[in-house]
N, C-alpha and C. Protein backbone atom coordinates (compact mmCIF):
# COMPACT_ATOMS: atom_id res chain seq x y z
N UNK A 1 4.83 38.38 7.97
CA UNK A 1 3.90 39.29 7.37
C UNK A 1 3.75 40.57 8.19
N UNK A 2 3.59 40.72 9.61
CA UNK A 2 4.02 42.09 10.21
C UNK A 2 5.35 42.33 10.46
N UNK A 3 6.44 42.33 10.14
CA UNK A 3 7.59 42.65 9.81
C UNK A 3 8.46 42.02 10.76
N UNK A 4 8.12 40.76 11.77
CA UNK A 4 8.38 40.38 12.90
C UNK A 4 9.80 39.19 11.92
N UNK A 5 10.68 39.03 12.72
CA UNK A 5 11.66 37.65 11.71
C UNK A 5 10.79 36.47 11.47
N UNK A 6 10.83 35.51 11.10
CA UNK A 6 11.05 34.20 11.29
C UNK A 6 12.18 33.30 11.80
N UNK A 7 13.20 33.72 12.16
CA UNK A 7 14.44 33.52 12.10
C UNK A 7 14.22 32.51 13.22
N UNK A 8 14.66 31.26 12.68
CA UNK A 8 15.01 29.74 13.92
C UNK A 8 15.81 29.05 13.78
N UNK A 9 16.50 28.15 14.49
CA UNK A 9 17.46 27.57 14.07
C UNK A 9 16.70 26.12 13.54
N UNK A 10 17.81 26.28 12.21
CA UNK A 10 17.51 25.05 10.93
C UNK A 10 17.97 23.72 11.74
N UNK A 11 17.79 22.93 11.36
CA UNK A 11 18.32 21.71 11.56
C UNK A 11 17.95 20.54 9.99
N UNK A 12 19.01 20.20 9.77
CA UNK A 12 18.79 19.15 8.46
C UNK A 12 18.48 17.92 8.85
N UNK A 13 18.39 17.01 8.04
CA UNK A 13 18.59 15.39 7.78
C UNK A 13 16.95 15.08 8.95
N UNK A 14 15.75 15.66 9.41
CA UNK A 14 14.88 15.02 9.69
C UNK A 14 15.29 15.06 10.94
N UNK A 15 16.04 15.93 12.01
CA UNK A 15 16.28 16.08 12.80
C UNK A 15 15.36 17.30 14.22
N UNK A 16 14.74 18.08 13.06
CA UNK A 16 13.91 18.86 13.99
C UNK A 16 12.79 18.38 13.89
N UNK A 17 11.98 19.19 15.54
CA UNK A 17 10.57 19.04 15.43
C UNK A 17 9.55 19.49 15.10
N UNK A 18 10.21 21.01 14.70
CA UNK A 18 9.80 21.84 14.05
C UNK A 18 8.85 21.91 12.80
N UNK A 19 7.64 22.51 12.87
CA UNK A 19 6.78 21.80 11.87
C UNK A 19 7.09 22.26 10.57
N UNK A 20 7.73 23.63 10.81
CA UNK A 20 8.02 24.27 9.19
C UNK A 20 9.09 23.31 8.35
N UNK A 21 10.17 22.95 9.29
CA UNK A 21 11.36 21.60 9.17
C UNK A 21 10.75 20.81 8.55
N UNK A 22 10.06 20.01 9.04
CA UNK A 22 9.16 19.10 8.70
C UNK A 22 8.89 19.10 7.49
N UNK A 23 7.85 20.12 7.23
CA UNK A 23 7.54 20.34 5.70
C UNK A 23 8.68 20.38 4.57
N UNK A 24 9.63 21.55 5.24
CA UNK A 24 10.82 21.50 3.87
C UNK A 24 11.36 20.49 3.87
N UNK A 25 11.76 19.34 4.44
CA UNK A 25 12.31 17.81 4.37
C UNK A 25 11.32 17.57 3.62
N UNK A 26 10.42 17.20 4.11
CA UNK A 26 9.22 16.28 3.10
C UNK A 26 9.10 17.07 1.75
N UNK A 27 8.93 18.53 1.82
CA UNK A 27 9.05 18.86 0.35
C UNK A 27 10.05 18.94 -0.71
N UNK A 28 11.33 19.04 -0.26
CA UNK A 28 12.31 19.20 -0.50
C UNK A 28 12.87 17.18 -1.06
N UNK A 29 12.17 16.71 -0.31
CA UNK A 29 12.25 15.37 -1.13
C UNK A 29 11.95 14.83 -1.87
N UNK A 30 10.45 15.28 -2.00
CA UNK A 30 9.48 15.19 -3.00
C UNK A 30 9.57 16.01 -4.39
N UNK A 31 10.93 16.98 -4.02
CA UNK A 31 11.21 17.95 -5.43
C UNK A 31 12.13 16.91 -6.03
N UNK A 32 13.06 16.12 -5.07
CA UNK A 32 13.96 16.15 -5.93
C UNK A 32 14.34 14.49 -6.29
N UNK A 33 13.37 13.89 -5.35
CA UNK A 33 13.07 12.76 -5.66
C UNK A 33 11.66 12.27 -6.13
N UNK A 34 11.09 12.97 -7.20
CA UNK A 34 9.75 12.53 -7.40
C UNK A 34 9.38 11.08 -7.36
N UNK A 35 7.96 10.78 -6.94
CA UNK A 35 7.55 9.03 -6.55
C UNK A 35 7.70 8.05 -8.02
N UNK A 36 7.15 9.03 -8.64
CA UNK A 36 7.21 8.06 -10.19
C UNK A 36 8.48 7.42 -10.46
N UNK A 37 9.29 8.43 -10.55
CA UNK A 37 10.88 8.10 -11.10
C UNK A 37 11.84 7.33 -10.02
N UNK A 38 11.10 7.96 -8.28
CA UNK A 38 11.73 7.35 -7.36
C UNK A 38 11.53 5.65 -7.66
N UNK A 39 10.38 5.37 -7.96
CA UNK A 39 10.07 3.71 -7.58
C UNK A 39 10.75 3.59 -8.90
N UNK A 40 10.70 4.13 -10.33
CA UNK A 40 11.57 3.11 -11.46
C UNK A 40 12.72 3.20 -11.44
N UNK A 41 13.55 4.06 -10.36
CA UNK A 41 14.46 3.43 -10.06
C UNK A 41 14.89 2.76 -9.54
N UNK A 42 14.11 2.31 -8.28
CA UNK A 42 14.16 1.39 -6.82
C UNK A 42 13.94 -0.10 -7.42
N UNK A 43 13.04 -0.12 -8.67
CA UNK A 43 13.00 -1.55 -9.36
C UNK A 43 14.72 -2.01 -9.91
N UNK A 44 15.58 -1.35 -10.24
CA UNK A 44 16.59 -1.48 -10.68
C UNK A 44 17.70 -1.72 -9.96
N UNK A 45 17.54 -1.40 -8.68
CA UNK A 45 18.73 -1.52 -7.92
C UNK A 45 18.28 -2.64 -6.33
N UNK A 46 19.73 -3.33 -6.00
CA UNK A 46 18.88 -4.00 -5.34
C UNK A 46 18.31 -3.67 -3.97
N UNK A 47 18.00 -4.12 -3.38
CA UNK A 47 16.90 -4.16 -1.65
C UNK A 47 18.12 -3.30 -0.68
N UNK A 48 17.35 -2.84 0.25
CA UNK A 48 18.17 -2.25 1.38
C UNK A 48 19.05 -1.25 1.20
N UNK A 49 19.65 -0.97 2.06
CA UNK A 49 21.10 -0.42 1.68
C UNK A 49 21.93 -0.64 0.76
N UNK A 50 21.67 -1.85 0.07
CA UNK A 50 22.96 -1.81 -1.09
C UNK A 50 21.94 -1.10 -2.18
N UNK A 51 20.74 -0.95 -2.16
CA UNK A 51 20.27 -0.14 -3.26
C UNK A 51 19.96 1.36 -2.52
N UNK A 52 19.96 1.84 -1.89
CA UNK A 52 19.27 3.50 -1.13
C UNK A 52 20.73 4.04 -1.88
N UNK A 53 21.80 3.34 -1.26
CA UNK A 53 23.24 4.04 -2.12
C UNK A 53 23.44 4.59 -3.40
N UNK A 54 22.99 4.01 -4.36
CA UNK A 54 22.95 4.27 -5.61
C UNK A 54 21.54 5.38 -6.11
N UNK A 55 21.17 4.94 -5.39
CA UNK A 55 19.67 5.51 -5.47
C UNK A 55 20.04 7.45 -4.63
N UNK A 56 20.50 7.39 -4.01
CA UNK A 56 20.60 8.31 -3.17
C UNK A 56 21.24 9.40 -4.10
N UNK A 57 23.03 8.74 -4.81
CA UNK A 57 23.83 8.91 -5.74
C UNK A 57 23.35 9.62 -6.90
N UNK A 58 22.28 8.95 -7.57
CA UNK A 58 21.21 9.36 -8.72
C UNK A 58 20.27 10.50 -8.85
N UNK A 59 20.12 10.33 -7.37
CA UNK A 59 19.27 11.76 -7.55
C UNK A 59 19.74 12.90 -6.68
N UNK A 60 20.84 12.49 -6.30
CA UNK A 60 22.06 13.61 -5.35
C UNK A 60 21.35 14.56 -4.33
N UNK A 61 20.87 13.39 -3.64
CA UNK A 61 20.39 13.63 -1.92
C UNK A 61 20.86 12.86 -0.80
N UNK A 62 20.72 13.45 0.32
CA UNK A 62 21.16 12.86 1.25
C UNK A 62 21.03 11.07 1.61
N UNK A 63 21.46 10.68 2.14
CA UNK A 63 20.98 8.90 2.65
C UNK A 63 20.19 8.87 3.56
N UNK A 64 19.78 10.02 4.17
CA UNK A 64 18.81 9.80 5.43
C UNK A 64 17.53 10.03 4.52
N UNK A 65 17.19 11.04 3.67
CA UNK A 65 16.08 11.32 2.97
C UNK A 65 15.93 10.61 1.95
N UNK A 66 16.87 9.62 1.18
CA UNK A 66 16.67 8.68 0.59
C UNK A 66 16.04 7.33 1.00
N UNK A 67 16.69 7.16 2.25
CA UNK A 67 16.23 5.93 3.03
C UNK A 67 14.84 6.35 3.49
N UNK A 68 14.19 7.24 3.83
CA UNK A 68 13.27 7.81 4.11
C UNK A 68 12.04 7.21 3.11
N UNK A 69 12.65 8.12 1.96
CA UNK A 69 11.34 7.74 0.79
C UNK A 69 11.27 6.19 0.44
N UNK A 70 12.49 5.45 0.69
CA UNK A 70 12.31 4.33 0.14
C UNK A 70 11.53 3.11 1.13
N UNK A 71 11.39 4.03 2.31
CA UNK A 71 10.61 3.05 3.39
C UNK A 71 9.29 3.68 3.40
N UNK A 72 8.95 5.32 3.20
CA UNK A 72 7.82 5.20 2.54
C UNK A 72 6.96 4.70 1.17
N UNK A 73 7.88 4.80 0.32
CA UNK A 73 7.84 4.03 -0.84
C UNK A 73 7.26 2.26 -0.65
N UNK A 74 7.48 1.79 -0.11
CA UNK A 74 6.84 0.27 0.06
C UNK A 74 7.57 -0.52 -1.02
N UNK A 75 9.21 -0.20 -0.99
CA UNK A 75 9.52 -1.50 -1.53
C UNK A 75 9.80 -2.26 -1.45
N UNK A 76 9.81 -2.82 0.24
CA UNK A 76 9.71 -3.98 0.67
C UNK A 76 9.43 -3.38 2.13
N UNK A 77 8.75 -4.74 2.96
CA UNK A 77 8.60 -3.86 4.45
C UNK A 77 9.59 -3.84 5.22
N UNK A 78 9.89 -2.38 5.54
CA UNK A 78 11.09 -2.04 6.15
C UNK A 78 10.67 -1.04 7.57
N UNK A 79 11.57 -1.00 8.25
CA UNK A 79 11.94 -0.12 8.85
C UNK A 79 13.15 0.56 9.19
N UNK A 80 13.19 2.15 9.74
CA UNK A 80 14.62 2.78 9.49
C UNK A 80 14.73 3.12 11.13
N UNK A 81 15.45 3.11 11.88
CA UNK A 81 15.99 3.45 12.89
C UNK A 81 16.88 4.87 12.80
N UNK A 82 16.89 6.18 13.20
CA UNK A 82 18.65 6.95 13.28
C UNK A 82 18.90 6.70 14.86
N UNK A 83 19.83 7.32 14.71
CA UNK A 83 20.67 6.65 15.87
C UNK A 83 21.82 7.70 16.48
N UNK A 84 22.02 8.34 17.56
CA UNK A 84 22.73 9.43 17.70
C UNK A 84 24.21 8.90 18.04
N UNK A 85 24.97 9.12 17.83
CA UNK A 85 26.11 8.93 18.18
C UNK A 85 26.85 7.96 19.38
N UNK A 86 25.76 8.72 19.76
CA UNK A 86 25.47 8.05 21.38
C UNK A 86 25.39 6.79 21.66
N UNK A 87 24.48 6.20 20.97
CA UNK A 87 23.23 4.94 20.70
C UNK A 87 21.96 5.45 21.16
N UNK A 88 21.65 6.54 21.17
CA UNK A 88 20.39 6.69 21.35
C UNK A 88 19.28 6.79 20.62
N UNK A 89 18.52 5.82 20.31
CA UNK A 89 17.14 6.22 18.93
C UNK A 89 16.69 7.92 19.01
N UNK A 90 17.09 8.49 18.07
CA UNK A 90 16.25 9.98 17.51
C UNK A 90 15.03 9.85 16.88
N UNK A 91 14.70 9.00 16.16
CA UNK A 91 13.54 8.59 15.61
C UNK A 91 13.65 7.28 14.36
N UNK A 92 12.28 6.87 14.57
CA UNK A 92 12.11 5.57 13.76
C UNK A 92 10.90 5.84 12.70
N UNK A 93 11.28 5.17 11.57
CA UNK A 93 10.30 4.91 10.28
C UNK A 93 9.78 3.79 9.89
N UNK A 94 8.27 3.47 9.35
CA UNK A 94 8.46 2.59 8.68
C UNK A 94 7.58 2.43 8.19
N UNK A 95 7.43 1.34 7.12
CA UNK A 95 6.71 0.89 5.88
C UNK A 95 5.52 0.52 6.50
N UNK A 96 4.26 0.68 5.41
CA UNK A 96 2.95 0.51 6.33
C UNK A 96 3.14 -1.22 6.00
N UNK A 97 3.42 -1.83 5.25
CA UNK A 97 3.22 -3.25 5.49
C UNK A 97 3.82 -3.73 6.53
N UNK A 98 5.12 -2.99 6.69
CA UNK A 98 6.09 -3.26 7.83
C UNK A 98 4.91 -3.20 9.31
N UNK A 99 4.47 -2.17 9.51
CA UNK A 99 3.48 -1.75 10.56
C UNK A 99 2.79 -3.05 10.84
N UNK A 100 1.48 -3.01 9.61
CA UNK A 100 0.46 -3.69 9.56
C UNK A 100 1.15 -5.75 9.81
N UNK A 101 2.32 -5.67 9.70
CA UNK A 101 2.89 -7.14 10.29
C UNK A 101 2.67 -7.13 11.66
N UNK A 102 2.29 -6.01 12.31
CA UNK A 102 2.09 -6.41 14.24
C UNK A 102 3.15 -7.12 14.60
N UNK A 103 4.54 -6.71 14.62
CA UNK A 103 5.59 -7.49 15.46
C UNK A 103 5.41 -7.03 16.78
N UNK A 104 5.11 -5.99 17.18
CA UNK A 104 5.19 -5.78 18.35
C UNK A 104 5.90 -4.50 19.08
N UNK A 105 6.36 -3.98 19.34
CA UNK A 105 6.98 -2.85 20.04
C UNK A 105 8.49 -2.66 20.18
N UNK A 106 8.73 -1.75 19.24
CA UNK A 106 10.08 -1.52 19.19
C UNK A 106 10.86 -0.55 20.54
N UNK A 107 11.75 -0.39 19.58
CA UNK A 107 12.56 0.81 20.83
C UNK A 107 11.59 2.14 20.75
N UNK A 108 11.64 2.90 21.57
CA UNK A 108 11.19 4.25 22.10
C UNK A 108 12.39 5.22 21.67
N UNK A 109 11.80 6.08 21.61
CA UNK A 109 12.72 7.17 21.16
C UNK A 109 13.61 7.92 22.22
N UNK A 110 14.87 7.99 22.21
CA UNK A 110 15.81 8.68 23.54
C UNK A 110 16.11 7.07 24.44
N UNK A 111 15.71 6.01 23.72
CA UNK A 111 16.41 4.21 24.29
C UNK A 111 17.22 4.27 23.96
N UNK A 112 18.52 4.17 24.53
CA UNK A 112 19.30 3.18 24.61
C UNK A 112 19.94 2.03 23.98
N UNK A 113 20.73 1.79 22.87
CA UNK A 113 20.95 0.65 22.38
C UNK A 113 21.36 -0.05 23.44
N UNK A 114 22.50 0.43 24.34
CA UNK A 114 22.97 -1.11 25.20
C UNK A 114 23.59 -1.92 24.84
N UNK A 115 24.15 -2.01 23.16
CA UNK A 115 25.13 -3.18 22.87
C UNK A 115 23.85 -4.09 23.07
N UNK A 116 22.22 -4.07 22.59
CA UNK A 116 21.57 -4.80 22.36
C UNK A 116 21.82 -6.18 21.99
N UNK A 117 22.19 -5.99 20.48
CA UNK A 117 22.52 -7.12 19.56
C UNK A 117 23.66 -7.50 19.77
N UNK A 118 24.55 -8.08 20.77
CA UNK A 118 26.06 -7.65 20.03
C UNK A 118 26.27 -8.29 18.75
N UNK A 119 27.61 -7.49 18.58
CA UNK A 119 27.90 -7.75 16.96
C UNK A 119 26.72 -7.53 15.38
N UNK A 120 25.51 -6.96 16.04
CA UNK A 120 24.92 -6.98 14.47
C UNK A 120 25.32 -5.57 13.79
N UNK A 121 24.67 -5.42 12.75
CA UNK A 121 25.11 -4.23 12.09
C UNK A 121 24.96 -2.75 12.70
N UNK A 122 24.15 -2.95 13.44
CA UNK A 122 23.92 -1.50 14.65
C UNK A 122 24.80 -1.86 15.39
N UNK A 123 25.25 -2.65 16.13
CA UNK A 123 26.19 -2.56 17.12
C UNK A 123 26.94 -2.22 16.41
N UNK A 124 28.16 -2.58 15.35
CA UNK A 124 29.14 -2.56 14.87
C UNK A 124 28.94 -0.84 14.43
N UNK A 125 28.44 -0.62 13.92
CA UNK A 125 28.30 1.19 13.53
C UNK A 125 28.48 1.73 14.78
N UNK A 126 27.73 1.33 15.72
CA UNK A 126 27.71 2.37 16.98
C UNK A 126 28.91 2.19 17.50
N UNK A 127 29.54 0.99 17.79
CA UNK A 127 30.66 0.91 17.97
C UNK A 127 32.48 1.87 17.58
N UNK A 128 31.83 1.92 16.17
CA UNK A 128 32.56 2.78 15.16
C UNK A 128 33.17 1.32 14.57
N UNK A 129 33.17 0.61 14.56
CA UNK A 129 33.72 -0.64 13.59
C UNK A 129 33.74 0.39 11.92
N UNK A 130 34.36 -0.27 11.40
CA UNK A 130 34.98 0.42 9.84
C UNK A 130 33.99 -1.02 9.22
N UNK A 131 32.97 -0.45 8.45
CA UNK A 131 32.55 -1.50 7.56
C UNK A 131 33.00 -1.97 6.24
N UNK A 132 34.74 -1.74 6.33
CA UNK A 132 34.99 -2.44 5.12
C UNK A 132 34.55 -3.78 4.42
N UNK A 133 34.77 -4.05 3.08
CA UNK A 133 34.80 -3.52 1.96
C UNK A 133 33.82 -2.65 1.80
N UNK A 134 32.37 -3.14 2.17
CA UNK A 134 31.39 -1.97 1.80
C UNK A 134 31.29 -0.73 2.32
N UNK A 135 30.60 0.49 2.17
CA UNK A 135 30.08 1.26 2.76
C UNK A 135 28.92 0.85 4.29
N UNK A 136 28.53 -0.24 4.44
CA UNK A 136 27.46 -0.09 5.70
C UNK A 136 27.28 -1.85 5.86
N UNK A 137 27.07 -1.67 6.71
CA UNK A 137 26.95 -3.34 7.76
C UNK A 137 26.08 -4.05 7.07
N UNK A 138 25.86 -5.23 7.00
CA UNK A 138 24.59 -6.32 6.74
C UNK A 138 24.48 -7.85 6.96
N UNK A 139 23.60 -8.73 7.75
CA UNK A 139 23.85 -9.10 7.99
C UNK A 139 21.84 -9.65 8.97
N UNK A 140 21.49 -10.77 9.13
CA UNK A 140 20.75 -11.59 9.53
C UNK A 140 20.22 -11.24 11.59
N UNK A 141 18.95 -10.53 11.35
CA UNK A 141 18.86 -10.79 12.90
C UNK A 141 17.52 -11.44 12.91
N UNK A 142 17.43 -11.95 14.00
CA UNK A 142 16.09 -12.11 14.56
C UNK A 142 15.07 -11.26 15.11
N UNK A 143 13.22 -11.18 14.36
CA UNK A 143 12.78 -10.47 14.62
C UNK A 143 12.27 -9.95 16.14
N UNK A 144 12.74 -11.09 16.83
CA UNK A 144 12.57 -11.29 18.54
C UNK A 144 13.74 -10.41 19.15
N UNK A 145 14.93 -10.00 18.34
CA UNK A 145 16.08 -9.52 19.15
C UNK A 145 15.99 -7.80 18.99
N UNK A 146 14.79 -7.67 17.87
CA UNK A 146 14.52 -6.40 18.15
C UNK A 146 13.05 -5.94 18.41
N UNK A 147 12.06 -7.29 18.72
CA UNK A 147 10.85 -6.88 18.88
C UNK A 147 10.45 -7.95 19.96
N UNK A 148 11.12 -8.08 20.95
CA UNK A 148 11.37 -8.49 22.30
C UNK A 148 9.97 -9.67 22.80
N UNK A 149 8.85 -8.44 22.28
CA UNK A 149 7.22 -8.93 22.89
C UNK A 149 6.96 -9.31 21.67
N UNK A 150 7.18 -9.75 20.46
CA UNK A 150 6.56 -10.16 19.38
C UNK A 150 6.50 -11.81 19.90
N UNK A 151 5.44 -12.27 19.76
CA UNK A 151 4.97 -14.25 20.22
C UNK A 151 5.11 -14.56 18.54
N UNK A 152 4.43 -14.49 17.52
CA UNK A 152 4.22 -15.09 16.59
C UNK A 152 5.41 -15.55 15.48
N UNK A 153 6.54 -14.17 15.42
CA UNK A 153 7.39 -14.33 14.82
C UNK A 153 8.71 -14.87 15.42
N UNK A 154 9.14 -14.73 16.51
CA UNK A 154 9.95 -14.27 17.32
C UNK A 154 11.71 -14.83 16.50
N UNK A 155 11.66 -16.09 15.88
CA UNK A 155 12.85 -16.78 15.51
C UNK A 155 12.59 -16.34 13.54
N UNK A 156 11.72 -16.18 13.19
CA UNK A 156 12.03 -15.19 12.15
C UNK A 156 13.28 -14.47 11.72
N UNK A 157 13.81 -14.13 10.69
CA UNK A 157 14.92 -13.13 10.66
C UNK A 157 14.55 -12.15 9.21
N UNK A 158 15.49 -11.54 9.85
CA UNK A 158 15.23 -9.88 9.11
C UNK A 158 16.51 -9.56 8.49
N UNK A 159 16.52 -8.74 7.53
CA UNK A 159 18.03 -8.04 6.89
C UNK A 159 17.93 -7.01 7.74
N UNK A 160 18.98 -6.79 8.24
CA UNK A 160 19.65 -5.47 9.18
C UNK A 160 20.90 -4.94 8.45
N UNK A 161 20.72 -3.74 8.12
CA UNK A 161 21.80 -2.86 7.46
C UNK A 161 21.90 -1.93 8.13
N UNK A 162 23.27 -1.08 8.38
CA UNK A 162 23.54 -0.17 8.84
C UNK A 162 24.51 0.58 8.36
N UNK A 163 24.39 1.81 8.24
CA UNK A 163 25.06 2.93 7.45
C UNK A 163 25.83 3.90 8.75
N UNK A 164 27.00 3.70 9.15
CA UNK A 164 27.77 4.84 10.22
C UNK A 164 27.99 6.15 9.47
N UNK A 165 27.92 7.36 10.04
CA UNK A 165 27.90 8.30 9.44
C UNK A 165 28.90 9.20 10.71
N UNK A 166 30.07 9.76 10.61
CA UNK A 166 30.25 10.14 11.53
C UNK A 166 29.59 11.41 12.05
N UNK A 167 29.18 12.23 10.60
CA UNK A 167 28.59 13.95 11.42
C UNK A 167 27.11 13.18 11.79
N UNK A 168 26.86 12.48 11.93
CA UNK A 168 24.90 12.40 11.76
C UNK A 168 24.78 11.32 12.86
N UNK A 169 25.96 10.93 13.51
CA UNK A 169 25.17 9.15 14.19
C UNK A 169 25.77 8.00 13.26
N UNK A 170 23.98 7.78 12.57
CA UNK A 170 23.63 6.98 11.10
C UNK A 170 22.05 6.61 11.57
C-alpha cells in the first residue's frame, strides 16, 4: 500500500512459515477442494492413501494438500508426517480424534528418522525402495514403535502408508 514490494520467496506444498503462505495453502485448498464435496467424496473411496490418490486426482491438487484436508477432515483418526529427503520430520498433522487418543509424543520436528522402523513404509520411502505395484507403501505398525512413551496402547497397530515423492521428500 505505500509503494514498498511485497516480494518473498514462495514456497509450495505447506513448506513455509510464512504466515501469508500459510493462508494461500489453506485458502487455496479450501477453493478447490470445498468440505462438502471434499467428504462426499472421501465416503466413496477407500481409507488412507489408497483413497487421498483418487481423491487428490478428482479435484486436481497436490497429495500433500489433499492428505492435508483429509486428516483435517476426520475421516478416520489419522496422522500425516512429511519427511525431507533426508529423513528429517518438516512437519506433522493430525486428526483431532487422532490427538484426543493421548498416545503420547511423537517425533519433533528437524528428528531424525534413524531407520526407526526398519522396513515399514517410511523406512522403505526414505530409503528410496520403488513401491511397486502400487504408488506408496502400506503395511501394519505398532502404535509403541512410533509413540515410544505411549503405556496404554503400546502393542496396538496402526495402518502406515507412505507416499515417496522424489522433488518433495514425501
Amino acid at each position: 500500500m505505500n509503494g514498498g514490494s511485497l516480494f518473498h520467496v514462495s514456497l509450495a506444498e505447506y513448506q513455509s512459515d510464512i504466515l501469508v503462505e500459510k493462508e494461500a495453502d489453506h485458502f487455496s485448498s479450501n477453493l478447490l477442494m470445498p468440505s462438502t464435496r471434499f467428504l462426499q467424496m472421501a465416503g466413496k473411496v477407500d481409507v488412507g492413501f489408497a483413497g487421498i490418490l483418487p481423491l487428490s486426482e478428482y479435484f486436481g491438487t497436490s497429495l500433500t494438500s489433499c492428505a492435508i484436508k483429509y486428516v483435517a477432515a476426520e475421516i478416520r483418526p489419522c496422522m500425516l508426517f512429511k519427511w525431507s529427503s533426508k529423513g528429517k520430520l518438516e512437519w506433522k498433522s493430525y486428526s483431532k480424534s487422532f490427538y484426543e487418543a493421548k498416545l503420547g509424543t511423537s517425533l519433533a520436528k528437524d528428528e531424525s528418522f534413524n531407520r526407526r522402523i526398519r522396513n515399514s513404509p517410511t523406512d522403505n520411502a526414505i530409503q528410496g525402495i520403488s513401491p511397486l505395484p502400487k504408488k506408496f507403501f502400506h503395511s501394519g505398525s505398532t502404535v509403541g514403535s512410533w509413540f515410544p512413551n505411549t503405556r496404554s496402547f503400546k502393542n496396538d497397530i496402526v495402518i502406515e502408508d507412505a507416499f515417496p515423492s522424489e522433488s518433495m521428500g514425501f
